[in-house]
C-alpha atoms as a PDB file:
ATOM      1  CA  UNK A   1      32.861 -15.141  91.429  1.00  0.00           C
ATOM      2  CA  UNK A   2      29.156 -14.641  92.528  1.00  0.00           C
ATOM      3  CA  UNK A   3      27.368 -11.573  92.091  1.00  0.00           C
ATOM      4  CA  UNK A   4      23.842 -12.299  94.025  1.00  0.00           C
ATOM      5  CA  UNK A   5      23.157 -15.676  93.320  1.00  0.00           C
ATOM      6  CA  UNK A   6      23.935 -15.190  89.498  1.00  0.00           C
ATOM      7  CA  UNK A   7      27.364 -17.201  88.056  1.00  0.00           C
ATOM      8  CA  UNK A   8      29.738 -14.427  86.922  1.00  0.00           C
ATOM      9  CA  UNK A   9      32.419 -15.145  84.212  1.00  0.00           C
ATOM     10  CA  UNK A  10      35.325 -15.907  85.238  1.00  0.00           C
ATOM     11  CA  UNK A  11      37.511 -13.431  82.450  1.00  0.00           C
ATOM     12  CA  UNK A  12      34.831 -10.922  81.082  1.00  0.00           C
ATOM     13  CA  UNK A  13      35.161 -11.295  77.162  1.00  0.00           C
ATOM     14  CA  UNK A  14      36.564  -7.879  76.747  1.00  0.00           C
ATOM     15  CA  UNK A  15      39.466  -9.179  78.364  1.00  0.00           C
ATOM     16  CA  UNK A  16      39.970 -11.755  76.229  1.00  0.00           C
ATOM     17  CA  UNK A  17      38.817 -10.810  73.104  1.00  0.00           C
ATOM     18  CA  UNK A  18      41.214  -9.003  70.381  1.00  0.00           C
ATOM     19  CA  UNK A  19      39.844  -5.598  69.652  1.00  0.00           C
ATOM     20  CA  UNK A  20      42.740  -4.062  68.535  1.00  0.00           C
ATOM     21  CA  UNK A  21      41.602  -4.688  64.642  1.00  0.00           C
ATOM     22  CA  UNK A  22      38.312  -5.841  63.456  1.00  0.00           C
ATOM     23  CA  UNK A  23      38.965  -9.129  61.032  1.00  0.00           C
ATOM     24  CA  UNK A  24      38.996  -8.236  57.207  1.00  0.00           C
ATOM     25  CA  UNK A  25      36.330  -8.293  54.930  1.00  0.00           C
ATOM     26  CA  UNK A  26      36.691  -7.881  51.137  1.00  0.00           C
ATOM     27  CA  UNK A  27      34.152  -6.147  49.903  1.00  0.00           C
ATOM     28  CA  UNK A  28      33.411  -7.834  46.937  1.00  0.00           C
ATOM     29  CA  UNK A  29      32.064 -10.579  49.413  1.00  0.00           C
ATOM     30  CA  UNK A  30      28.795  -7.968  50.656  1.00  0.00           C
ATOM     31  CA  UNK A  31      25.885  -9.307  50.156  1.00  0.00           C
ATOM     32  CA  UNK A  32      24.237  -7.730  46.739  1.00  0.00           C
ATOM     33  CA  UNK A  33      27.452  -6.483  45.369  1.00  0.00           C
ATOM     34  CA  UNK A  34      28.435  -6.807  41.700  1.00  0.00           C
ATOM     35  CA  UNK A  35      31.317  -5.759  39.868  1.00  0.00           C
ATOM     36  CA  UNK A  36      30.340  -5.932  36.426  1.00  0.00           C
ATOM     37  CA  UNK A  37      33.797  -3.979  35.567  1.00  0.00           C
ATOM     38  CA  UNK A  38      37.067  -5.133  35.315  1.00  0.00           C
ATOM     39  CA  UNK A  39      39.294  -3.669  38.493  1.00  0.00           C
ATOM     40  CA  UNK A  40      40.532  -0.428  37.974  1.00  0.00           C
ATOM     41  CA  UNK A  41      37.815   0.532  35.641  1.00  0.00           C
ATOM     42  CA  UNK A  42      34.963   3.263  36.033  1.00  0.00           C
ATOM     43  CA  UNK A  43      31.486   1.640  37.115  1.00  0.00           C
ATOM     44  CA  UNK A  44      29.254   0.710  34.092  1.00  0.00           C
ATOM     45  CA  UNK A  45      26.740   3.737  33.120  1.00  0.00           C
ATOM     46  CA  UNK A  46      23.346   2.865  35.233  1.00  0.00           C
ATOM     47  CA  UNK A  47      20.679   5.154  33.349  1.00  0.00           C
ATOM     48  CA  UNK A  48      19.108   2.189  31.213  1.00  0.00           C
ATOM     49  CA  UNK A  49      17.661   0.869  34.404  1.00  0.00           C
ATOM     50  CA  UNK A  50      17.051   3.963  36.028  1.00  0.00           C
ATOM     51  CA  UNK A  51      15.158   6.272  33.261  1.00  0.00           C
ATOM     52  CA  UNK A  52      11.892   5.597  32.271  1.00  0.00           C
ATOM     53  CA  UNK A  53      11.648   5.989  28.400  1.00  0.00           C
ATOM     54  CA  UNK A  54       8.667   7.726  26.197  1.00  0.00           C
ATOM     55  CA  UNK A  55       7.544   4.554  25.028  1.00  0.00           C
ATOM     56  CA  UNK A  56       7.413   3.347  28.532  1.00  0.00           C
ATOM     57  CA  UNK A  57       5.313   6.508  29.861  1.00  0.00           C
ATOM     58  CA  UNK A  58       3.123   6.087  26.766  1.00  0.00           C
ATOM     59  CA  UNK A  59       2.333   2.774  27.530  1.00  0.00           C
ATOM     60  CA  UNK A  60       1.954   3.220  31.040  1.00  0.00           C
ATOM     61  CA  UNK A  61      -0.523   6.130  30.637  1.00  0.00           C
ATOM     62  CA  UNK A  62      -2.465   3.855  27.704  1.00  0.00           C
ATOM     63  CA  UNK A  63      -3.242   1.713  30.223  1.00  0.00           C
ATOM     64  CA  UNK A  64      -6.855   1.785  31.777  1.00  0.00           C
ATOM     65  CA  UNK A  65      -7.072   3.468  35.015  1.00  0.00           C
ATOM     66  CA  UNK A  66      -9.398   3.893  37.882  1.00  0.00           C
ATOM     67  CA  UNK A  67      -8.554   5.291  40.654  1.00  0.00           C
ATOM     68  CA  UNK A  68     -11.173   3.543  42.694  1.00  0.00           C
ATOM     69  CA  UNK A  69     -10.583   0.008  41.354  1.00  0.00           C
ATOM     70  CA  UNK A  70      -7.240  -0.013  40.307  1.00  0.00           C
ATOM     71  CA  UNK A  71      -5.375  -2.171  43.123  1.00  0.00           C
ATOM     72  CA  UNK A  72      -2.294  -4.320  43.577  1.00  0.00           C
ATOM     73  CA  UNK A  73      -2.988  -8.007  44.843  1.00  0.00           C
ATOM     74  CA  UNK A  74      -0.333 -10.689  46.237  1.00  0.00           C
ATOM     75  CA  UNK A  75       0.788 -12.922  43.184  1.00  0.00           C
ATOM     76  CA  UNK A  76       1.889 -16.217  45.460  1.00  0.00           C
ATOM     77  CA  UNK A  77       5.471 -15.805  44.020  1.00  0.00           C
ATOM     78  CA  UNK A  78       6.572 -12.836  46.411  1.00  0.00           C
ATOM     79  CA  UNK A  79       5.510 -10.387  44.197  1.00  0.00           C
ATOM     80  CA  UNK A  80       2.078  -8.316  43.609  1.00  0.00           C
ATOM     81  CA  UNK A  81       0.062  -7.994  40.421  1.00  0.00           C
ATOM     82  CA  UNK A  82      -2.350  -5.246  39.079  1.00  0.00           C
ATOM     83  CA  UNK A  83      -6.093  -6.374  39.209  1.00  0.00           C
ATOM     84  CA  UNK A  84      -9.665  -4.510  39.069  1.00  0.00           C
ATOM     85  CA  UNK A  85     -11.390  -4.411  42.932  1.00  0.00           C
ATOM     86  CA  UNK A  86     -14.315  -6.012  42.206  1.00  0.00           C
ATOM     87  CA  UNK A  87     -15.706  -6.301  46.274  1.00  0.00           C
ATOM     88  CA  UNK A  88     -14.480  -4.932  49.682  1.00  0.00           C
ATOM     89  CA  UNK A  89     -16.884  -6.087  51.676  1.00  0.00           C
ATOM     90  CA  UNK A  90     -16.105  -7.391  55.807  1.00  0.00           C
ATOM     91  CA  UNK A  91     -12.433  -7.391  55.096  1.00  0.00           C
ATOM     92  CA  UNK A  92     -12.547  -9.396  52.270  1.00  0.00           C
ATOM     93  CA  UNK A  93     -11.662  -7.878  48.952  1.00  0.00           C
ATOM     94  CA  UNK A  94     -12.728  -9.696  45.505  1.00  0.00           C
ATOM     95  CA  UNK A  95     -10.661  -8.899  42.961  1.00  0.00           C
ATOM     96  CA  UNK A  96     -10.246  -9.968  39.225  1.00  0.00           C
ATOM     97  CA  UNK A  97      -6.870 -10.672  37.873  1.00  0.00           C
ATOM     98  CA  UNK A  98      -7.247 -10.843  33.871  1.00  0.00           C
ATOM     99  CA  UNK A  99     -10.578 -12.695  33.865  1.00  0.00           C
ATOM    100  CA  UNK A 100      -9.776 -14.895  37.127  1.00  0.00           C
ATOM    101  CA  UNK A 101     -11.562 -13.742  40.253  1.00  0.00           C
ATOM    102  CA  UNK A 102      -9.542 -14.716  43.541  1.00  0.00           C
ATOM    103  CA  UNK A 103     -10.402 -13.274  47.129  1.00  0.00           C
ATOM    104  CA  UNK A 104      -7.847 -11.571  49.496  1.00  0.00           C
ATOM    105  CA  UNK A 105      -7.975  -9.961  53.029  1.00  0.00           C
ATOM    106  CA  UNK A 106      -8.432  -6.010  52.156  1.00  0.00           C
ATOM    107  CA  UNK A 107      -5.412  -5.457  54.467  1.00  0.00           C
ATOM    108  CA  UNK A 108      -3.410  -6.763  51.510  1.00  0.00           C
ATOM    109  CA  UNK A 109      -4.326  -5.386  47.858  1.00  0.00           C
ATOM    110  CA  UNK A 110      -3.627  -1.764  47.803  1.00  0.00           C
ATOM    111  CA  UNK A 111      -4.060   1.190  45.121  1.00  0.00           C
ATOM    112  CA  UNK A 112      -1.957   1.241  42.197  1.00  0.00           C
ATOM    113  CA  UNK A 113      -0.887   5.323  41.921  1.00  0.00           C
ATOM    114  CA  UNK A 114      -1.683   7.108  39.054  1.00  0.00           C
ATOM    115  CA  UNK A 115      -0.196   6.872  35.504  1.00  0.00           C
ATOM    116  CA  UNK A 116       1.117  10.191  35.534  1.00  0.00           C
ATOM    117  CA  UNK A 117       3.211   9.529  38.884  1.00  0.00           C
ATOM    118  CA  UNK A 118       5.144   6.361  37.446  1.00  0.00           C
END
């Protein structure tokens, strides 16, 4: 059939298709899920990776901070490392990572928050 000029189907899909169940899916097969337990068993504890200890908040808060040149810069790998803003000058920020200078576009090095806030 024509519908005004345009090719119509001849079976719509919903006609055809099988909706009465949707096709299975374990879920062990999402994407991101791991079962480090055995089946059956209660989930492994995860406060080790989810609770900041002392030594980690002392450390953190040891570390030099200022809040107007503390930044996060693009490491190349994905991820972002902590530098000192050196320059933000005509969209161009110059930044020093450990005692390497290297040059970004401001729109992409951003503060690093406080100690006490981590």
């Amino acid at each position: 059939p024509h519908y005004r000029g345009i090719q119509l189907c001849p079976t719509p899909p919903w006609e055809t298709t099988n909706y009465s169940s949707p096709p299975h899916r374990p879920s062990s097969t999402m994407p991101g899920h791991v079962k480090l337990g055995k089946t059956g068993e209660a989930d492994p504890d995860p406060s080790p990776y989810l609770c900041v200890s002392m030594e980690m908040k002392r450390e953190a808060q040891a570390k030099p901070y200022d809040s107007k040149k503390s930044y996060w810069c693009p490491d190349g790998s994905g991820g972002f490392s902590e530098c000192l803003l050196q320059s933000d000058e005509g969209g161009k920020a110059i930044v020093m990572i450990g005692h390497e200078k290297k040059t970004f576009k401001s729109d992409q090095v951003g503060q690093v928050n406080p100690p006490k806030f981590e």
